[in-house]
Protein backbone atom coordinates (compact mmCIF):
# COMPACT_ATOMS: atom_id res chain seq x y z
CA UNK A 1 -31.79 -28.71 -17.36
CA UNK A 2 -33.36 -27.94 -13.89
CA UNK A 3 -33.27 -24.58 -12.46
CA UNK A 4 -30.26 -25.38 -10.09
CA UNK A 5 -29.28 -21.64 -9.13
CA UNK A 6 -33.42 -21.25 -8.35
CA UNK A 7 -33.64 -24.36 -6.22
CA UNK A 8 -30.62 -23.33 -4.07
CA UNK A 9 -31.95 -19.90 -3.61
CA UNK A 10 -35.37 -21.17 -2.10
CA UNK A 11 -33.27 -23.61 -0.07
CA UNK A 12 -31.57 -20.96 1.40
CA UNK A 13 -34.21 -18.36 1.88
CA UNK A 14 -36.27 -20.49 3.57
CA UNK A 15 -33.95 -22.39 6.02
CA UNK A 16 -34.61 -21.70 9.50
CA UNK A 17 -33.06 -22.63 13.21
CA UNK A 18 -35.96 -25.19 14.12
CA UNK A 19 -34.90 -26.85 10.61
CA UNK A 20 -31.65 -28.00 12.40
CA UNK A 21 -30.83 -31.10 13.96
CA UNK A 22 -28.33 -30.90 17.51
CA UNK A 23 -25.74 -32.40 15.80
CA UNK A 24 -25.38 -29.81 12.86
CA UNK A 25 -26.10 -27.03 15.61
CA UNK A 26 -23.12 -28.22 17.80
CA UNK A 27 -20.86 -28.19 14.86
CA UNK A 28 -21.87 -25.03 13.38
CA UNK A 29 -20.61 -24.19 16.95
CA UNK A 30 -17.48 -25.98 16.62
CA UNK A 31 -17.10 -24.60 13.30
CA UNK A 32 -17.81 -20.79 14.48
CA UNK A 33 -15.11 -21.24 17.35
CA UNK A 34 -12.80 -22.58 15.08
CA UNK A 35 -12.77 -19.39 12.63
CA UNK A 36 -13.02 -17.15 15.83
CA UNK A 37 -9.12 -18.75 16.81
CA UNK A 38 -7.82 -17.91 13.17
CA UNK A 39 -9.47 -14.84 12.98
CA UNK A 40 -8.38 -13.50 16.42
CA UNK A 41 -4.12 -14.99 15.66
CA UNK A 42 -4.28 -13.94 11.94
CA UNK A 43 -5.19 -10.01 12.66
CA UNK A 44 -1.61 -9.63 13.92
CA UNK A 45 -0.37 -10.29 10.86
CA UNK A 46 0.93 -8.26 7.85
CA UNK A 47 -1.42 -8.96 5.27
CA UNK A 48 -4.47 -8.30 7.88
CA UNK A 49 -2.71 -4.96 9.21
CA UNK A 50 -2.54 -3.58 5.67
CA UNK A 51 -6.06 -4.78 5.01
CA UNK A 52 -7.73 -2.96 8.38
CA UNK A 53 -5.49 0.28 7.48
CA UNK A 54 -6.76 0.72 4.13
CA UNK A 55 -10.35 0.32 5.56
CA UNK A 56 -9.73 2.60 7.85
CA UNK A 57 -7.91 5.04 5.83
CA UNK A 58 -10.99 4.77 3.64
CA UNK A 59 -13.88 4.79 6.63
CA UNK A 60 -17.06 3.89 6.94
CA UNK A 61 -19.78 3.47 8.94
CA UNK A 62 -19.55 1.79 12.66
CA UNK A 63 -21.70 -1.12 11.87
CA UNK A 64 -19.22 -4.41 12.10
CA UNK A 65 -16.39 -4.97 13.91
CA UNK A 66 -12.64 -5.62 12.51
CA UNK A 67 -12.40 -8.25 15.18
CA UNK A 68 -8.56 -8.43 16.76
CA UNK A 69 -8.93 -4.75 16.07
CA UNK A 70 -11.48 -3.02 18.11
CA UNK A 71 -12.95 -0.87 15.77
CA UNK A 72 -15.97 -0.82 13.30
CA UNK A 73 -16.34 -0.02 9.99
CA UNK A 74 -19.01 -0.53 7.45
CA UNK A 75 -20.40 -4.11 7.30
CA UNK A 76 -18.67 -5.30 3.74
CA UNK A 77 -15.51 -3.43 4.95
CA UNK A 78 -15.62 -5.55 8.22
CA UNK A 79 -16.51 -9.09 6.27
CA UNK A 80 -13.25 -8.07 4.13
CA UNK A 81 -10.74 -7.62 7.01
CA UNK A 82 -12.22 -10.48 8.67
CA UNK A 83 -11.78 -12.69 5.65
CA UNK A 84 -8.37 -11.76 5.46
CA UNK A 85 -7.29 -12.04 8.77
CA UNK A 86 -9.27 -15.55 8.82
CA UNK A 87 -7.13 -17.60 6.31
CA UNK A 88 -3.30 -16.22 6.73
CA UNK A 89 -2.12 -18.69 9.68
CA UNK A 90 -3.21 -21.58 7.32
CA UNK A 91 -5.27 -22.70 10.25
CA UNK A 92 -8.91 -22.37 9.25
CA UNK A 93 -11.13 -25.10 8.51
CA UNK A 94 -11.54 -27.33 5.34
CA UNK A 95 -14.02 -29.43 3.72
CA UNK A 96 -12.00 -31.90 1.48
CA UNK A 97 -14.75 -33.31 -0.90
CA UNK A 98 -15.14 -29.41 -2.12
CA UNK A 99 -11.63 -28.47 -1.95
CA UNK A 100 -12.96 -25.69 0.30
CA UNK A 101 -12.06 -23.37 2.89
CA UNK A 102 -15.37 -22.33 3.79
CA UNK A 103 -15.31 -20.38 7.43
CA UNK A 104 -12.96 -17.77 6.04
CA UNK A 105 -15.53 -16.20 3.21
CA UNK A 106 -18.55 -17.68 4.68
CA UNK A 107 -18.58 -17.14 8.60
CA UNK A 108 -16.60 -13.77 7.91
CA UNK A 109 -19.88 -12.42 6.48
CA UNK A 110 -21.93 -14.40 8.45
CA UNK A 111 -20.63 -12.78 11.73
CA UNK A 112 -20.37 -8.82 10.22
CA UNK A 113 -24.32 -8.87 8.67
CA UNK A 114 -25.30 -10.89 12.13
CA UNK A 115 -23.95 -8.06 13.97
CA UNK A 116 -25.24 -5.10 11.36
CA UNK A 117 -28.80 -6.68 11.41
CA UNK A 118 -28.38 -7.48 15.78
CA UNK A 119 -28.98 -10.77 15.18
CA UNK A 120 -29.11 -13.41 17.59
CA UNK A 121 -27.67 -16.77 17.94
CA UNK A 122 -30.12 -18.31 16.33
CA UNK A 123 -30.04 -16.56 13.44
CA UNK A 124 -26.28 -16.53 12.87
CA UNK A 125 -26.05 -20.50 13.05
CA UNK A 126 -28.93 -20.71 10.83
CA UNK A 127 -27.19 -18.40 8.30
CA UNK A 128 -23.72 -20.22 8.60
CA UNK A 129 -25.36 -23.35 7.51
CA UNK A 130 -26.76 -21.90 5.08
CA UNK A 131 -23.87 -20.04 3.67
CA UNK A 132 -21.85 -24.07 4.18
CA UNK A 133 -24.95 -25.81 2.42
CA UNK A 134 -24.47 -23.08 -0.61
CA UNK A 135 -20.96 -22.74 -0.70
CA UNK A 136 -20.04 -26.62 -0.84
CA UNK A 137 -22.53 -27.52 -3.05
CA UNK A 138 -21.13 -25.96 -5.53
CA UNK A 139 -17.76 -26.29 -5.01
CA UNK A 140 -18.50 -30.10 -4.68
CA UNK A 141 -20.10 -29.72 -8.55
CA UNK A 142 -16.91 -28.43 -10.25
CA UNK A 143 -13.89 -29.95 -8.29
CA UNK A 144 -11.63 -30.66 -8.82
CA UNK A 145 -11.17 -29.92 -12.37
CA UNK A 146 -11.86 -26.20 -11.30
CA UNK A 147 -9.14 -26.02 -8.89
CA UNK A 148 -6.28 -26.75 -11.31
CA UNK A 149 -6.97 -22.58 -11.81
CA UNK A 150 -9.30 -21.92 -9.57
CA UNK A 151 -8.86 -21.19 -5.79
CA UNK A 152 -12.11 -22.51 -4.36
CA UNK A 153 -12.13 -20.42 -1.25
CA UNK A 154 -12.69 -17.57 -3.74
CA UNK A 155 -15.04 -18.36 -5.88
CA UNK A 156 -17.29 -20.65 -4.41
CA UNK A 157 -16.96 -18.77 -0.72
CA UNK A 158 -18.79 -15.81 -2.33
CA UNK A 159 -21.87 -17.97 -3.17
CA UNK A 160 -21.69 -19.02 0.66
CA UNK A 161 -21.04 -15.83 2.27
CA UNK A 162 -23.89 -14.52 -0.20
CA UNK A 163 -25.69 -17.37 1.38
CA UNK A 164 -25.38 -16.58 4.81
CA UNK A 165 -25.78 -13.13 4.55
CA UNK A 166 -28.72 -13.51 2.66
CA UNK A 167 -30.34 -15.87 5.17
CA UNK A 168 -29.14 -13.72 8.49
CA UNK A 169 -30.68 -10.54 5.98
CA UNK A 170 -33.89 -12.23 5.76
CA UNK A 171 -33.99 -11.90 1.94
CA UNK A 172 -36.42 -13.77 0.09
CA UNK A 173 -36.53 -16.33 -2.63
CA UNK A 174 -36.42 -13.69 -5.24
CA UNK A 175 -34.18 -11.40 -3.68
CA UNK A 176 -31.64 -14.42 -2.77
CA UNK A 177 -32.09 -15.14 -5.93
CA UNK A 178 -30.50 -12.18 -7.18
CA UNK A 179 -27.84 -12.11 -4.75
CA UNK A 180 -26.50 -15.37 -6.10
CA UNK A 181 -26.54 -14.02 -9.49
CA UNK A 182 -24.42 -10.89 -8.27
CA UNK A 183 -22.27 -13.16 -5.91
CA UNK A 184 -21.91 -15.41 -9.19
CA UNK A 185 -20.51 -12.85 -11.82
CA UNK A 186 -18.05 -11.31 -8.91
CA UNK A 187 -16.14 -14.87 -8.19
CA UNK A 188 -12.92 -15.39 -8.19
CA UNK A 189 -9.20 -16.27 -7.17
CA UNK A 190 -6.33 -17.54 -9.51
CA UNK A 191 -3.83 -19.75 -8.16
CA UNK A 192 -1.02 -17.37 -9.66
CA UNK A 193 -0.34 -16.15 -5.98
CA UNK A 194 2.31 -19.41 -5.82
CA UNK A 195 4.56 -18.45 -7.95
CA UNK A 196 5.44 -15.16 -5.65
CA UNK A 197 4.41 -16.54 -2.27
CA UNK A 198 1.68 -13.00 -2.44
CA UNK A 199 -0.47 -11.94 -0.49
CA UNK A 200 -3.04 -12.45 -2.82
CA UNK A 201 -4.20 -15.63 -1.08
CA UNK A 202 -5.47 -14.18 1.88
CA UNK A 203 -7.29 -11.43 -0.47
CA UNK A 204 -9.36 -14.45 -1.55
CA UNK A 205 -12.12 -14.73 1.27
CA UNK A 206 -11.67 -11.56 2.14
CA UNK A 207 -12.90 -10.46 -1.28
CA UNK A 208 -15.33 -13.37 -0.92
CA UNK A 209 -17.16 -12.35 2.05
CA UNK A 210 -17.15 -8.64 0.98
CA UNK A 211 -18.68 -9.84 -2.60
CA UNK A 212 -21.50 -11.80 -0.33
CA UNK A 213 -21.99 -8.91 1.76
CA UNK A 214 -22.23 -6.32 -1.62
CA UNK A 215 -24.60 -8.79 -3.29
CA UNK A 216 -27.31 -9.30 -0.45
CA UNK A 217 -27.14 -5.57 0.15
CA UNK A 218 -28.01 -4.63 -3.33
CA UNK A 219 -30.38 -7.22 -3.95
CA UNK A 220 -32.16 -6.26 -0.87
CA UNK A 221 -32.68 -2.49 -2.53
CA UNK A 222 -34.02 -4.34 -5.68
CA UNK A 223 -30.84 -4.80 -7.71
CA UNK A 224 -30.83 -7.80 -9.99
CA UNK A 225 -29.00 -10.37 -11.20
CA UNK A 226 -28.01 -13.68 -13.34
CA UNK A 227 -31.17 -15.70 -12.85
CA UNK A 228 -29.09 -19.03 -13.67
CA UNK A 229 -25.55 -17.51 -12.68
CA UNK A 230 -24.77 -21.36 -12.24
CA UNK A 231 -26.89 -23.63 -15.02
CA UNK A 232 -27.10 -21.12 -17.78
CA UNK A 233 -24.92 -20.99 -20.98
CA UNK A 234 -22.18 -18.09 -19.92
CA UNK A 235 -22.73 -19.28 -16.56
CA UNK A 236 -20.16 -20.39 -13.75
CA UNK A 237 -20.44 -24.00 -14.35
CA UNK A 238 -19.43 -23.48 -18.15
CA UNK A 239 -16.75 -21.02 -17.50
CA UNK A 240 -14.94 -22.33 -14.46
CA UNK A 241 -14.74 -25.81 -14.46
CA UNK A 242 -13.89 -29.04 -17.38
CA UNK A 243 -16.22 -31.49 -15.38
CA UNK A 244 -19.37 -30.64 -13.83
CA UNK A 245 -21.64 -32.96 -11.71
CA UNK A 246 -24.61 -30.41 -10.99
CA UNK A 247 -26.62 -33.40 -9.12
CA UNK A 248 -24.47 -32.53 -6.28
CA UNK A 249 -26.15 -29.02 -6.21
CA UNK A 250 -29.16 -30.66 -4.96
CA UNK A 251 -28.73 -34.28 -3.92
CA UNK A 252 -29.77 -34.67 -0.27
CA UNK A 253 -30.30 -31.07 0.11
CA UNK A 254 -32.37 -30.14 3.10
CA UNK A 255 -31.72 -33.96 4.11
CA UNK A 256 -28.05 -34.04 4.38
CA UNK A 257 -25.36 -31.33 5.69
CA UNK A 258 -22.42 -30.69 4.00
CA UNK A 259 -20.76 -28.90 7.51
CA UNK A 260 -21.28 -32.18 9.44
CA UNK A 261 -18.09 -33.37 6.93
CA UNK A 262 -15.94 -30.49 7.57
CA UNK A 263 -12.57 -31.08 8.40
CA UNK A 264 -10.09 -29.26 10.95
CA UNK A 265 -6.74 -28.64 10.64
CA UNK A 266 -3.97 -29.31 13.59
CA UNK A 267 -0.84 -27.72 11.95
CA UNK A 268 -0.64 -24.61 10.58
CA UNK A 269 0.32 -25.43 6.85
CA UNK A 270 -1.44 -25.97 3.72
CA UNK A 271 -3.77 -28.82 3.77
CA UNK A 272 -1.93 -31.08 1.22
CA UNK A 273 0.98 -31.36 3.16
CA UNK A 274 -0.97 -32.77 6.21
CA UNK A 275 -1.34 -36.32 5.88
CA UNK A 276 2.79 -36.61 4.90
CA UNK A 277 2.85 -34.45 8.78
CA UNK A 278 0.97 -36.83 10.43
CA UNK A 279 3.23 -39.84 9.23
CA UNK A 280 6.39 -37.48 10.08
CA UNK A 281 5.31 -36.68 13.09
CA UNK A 282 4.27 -40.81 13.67
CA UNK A 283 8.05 -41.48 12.82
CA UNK A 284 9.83 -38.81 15.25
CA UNK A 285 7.33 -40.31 18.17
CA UNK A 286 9.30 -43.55 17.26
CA UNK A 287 12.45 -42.38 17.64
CA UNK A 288 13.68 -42.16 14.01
CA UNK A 289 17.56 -40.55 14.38
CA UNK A 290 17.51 -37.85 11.34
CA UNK A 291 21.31 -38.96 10.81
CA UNK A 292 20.24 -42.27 9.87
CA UNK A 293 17.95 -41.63 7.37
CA UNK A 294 19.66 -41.95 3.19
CA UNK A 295 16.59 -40.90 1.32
CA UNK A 296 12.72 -40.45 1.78
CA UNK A 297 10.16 -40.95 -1.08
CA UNK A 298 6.94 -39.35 -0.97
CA UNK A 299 4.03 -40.62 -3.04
CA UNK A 300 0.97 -38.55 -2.87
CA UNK A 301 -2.26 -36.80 -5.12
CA UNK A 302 -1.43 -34.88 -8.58
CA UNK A 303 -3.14 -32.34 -6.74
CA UNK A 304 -0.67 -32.12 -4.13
CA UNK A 305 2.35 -32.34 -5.75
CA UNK A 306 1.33 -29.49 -7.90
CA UNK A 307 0.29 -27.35 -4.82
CA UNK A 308 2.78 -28.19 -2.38
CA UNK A 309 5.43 -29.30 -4.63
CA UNK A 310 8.21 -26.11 -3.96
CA UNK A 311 11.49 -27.58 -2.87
CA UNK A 312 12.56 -24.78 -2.06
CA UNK A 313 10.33 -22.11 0.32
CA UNK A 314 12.00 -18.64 0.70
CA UNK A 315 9.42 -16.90 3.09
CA UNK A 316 6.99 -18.64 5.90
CA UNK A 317 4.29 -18.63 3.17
CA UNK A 318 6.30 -20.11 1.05
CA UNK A 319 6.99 -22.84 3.46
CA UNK A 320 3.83 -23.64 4.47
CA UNK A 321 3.54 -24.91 0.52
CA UNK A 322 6.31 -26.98 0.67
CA UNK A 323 5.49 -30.36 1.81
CA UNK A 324 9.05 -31.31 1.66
CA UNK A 325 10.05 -28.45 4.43
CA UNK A 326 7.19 -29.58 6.43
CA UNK A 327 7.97 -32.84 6.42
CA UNK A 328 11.25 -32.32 7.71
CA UNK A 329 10.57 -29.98 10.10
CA UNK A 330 8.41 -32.35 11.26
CA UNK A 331 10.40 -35.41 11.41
CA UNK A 332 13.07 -32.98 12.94
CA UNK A 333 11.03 -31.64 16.02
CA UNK A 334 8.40 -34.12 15.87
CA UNK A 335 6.07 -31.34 15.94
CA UNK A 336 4.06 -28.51 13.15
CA UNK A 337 3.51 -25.50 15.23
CA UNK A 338 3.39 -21.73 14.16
CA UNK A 339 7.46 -21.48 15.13
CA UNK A 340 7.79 -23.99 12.52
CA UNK A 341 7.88 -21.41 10.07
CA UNK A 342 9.58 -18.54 11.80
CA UNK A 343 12.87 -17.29 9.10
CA UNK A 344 15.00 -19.00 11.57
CA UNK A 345 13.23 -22.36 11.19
CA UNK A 346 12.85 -21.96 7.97
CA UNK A 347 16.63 -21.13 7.57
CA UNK A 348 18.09 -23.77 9.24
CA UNK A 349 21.16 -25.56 7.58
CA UNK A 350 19.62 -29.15 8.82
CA UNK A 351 15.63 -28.63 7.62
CA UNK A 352 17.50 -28.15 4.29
CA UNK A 353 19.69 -30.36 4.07
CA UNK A 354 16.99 -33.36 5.17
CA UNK A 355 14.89 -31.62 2.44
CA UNK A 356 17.46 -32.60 0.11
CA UNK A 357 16.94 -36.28 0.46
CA UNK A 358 13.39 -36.21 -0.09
CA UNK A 359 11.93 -36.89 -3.37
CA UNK A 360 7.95 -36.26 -3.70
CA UNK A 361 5.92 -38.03 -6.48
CA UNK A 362 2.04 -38.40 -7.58
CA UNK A 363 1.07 -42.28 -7.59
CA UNK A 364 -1.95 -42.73 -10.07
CA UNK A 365 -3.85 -44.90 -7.76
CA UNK A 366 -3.60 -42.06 -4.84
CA UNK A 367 -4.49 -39.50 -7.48
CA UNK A 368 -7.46 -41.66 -8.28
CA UNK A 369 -8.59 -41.56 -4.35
CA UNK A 370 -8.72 -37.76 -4.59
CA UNK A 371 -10.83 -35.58 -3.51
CA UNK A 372 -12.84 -38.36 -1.36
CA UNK A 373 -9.13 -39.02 0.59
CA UNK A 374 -6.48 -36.90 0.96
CA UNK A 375 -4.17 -39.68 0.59
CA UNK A 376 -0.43 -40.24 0.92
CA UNK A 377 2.05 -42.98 1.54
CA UNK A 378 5.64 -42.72 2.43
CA UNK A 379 9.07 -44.85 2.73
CA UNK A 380 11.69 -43.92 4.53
CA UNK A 381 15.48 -45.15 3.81
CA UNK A 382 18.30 -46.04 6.12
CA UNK A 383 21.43 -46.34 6.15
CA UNK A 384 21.33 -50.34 7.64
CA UNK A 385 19.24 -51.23 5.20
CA UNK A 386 15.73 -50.78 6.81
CA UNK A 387 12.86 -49.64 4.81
CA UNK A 388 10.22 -47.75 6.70
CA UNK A 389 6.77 -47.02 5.19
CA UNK A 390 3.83 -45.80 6.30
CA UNK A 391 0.35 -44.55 4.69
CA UNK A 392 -2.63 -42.36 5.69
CA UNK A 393 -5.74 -42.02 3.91
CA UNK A 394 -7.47 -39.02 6.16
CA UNK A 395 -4.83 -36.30 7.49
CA UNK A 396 -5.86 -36.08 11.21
CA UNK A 397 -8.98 -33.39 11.86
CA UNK A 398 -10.75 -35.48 8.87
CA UNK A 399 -14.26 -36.56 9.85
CA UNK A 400 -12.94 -40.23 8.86
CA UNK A 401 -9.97 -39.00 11.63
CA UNK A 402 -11.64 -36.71 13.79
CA UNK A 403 -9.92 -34.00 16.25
CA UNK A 404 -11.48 -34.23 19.55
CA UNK A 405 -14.04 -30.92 20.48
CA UNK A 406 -11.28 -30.66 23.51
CA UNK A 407 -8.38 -30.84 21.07
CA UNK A 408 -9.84 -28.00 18.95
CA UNK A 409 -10.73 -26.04 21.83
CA UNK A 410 -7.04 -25.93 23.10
CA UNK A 411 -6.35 -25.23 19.36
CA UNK A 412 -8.50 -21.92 19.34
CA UNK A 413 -7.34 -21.23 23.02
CA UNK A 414 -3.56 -21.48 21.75
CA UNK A 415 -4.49 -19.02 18.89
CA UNK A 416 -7.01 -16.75 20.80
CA UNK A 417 -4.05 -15.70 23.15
CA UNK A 418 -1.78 -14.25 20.81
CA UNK A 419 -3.90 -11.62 20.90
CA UNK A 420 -6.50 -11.27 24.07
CA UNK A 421 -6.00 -12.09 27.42
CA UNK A 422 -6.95 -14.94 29.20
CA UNK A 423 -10.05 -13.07 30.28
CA UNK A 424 -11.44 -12.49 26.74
CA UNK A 425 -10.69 -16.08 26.44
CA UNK A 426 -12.63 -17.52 28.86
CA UNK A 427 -15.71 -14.95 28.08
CA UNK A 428 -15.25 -16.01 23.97
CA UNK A 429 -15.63 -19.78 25.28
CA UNK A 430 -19.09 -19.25 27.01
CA UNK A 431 -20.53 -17.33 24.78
CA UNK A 432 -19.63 -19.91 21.88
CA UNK A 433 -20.48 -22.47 23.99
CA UNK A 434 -24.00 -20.70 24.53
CA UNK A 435 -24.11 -19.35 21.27
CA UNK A 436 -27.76 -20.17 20.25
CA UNK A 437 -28.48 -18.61 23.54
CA UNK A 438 -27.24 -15.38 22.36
CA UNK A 439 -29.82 -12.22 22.20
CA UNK A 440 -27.28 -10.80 20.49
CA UNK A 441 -23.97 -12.13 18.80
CA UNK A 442 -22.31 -8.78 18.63
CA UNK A 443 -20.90 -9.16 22.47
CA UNK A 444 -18.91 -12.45 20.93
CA UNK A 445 -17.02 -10.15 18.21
CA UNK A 446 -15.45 -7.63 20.19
């Protein structure tokens, strides 16, 4: 067995800016702005509130900032709130062959050790690709058997943001090294959280990018660990996941990069339910009357039907995991916007009773598809008779079904303003759009 944990330490360790090709650089950019929107929209909510009040409750020292905030705190404290406030909209990025969010953990330490360290912009985008080469990888070994349990974001985002802080730290071979082994031993995130609608989810990269953080810091001060955290015989692989491909680890690595497949969400709902959105949304852009529709049958992954499978959401978390409630508000407004999922929305006599028709069902041959192509197919029944059925094999903001750079800049423009002004807007945009420019990224974080 090669030493797979070893090899993807002196990967990282030694990647540097003038190893990058324009293309990965521009959408490490994209990527970057993309987790700035959800970042900037999510710290208004709950779940990030409670997180920056404990922090600050707690203290610590002024060297990252709790962006949507506008106050420091200590740099793991910073990469928690961060990670929080990153992945509560459901709007963050994705990378479906991984079954990974990776900005939230991964660019939410990226950005707090840039800024401790006064990196530049170079640096930063170096150590984002790093922390996306890491962080995939491995989540690309073990998935999906590992997510029936697992939530990847977790537990495969602390090997990235360990990667990316490790890279924008400088750390060596040996010293990243031991960071993985401490990022290794400190993964996790249980699926459980369904079952309650909790908060728990967004504690995920949060915890993530604060485990990164806590493992680079140590190993920088000569604190060791796992040497084969991954490969070795009470290591992840064995413990987290039925079927393991470790080839993936290294297959193309240095050659190939994993952030040039990343995917980008336009509606603000769990991931499963957006290829069943995009045909909804198709439908009510024909003209489909809701009155005349009998019944609607939804065939789609295991996967998803196990995720998104609640036919009946409660709360606006709880909703964004239905695909059935999505799918009919959807049809119903012809539209998946953040006022989707509002208690009003979500209360609304109609939504549920058009939810009521709709039966959703795994198809072995889409299951089979999965996690290359988010697949789903669905037929719609009237009441003259007509059959109506559609399919998608790449939600829209795959790289198979891109989002335009314009549509995702309106996307983090549309976020971005629910909490700064248009000025801070427009000053966000240049520096992103400059962002390898940068002397020093800490002027784009607050």
């Amino acid at each position: 067995m090669q030493m797979i944990t070893k090899a993807l330490s002196k990967y990282v360790a030694g990647l540097e800016y003038g190893h990058l090709p324009p293309r990965v650089i521009n959408m490490t950019r994209v990527a970057v702005m993309d987790w700035m929107g959800s970042v900037l929209a999510g710290s208004q909510q709950e779940p990030a509130r409670i997180a920056a009040g404990v922090v600050r409750k707690e203290g610590g020292n002024p060297q990252s900032t709790m962006i949507g905030f506008g106050e420091k705190t200590s740099v793991s404290r910073a990469a928690l709130v961060n990670g929080v406030s990153s992945h509560i909209l459901e709007m963050d990025d994705l990378h479906k062959d991984s079954i990974l969010h990776p900005a939230a953990p991964i660019i939410s330490a990226a950005a707090a050790m840039a800024e401790s360290e006064n990196s530049d912009g170079k640096r930063f985008i170096t150590g984002v690709v790093a922390g996306y080469e890491a962080g995939i990888r491995i989540a690309e070994a073990i998935s999906p058997s590992h997510y029936y349990y697992w939530h990847t974001t977790g537990t495969c985002g602390t090997f990235g943001a360990a990667a990316a802080a490790a890279n924008i730290a400088s750390l060596n071979e040996e010293e990243t090294l031991n960071a993985m082994g401490s990022a290794g031993t400190q993964a996790a995130g249980l699926w459980e959280f369904l079952q309650d609608g909790a908060m728990s989810k967004h504690l995920h990269p949060g915890k993530a990018a604060m485990n990164g953080i806590l493992s680079v810091v140590f190993a920088r001060e000569g604190f060791t660990g796992a040497r084969k955290i991954l490969e070795g015989e009470k290591g992840f692989f064995k413990a987290m996941a039925a079927e393991i491909d470790e080839s993936k680890i290294v297959q193309g690595l240095g050659e190939e990069y994993k952030i040039l497949g990343n995917s980008y969400k336009i509606y603000p709902s769990c991931r499963h339910t957006h290829g069943i959105v995009d045909l909804a949304v198709e439908l009510a852009e024909e003209g489909i009357n809701i009155d005349d529709i009998v019944k609607i049958d939804v065939k789609t992954y295991n996967v998803a039907k196990d995720i998104v499978g609640n036919p009946r959401p409660q709360t606006p978390f709880e909703a964004k995991f239905s695909l059935r409630f999505c799918l009919a508000r959807a049809l119903m407004d012809g539209k998946l916007v953040l006022e989707s999922f509002d208690h009003n929305a979500i209360n609304d006599p109609k939504v549920k009773e058009l939810m009521s028709r709709c039966t959703v069902d795994d198809d072995p041959q889409i299951s089979a598809l999965y996690p290359a192509s988010w697949s789903s197919r669905i037929e719609v029944a009237l009441r003259n008779g007509q059959v109506l059925k559609k399919e998608t094999g790449y939600p829209k903001g795959d790289p198979e079904n891109p989002a335009t750079e314009n549509e995702l800049k309106l996307k983090f423009k549309r976020l971005a303003l629910l909490t700064v002004d248009e000025k801070r807007v427009g000053e966000i945009m240049d520096n992103l759009e400059n962002l390898e420019q940068m002397d020093n990224i800490s002027s784009l974080l607050f």
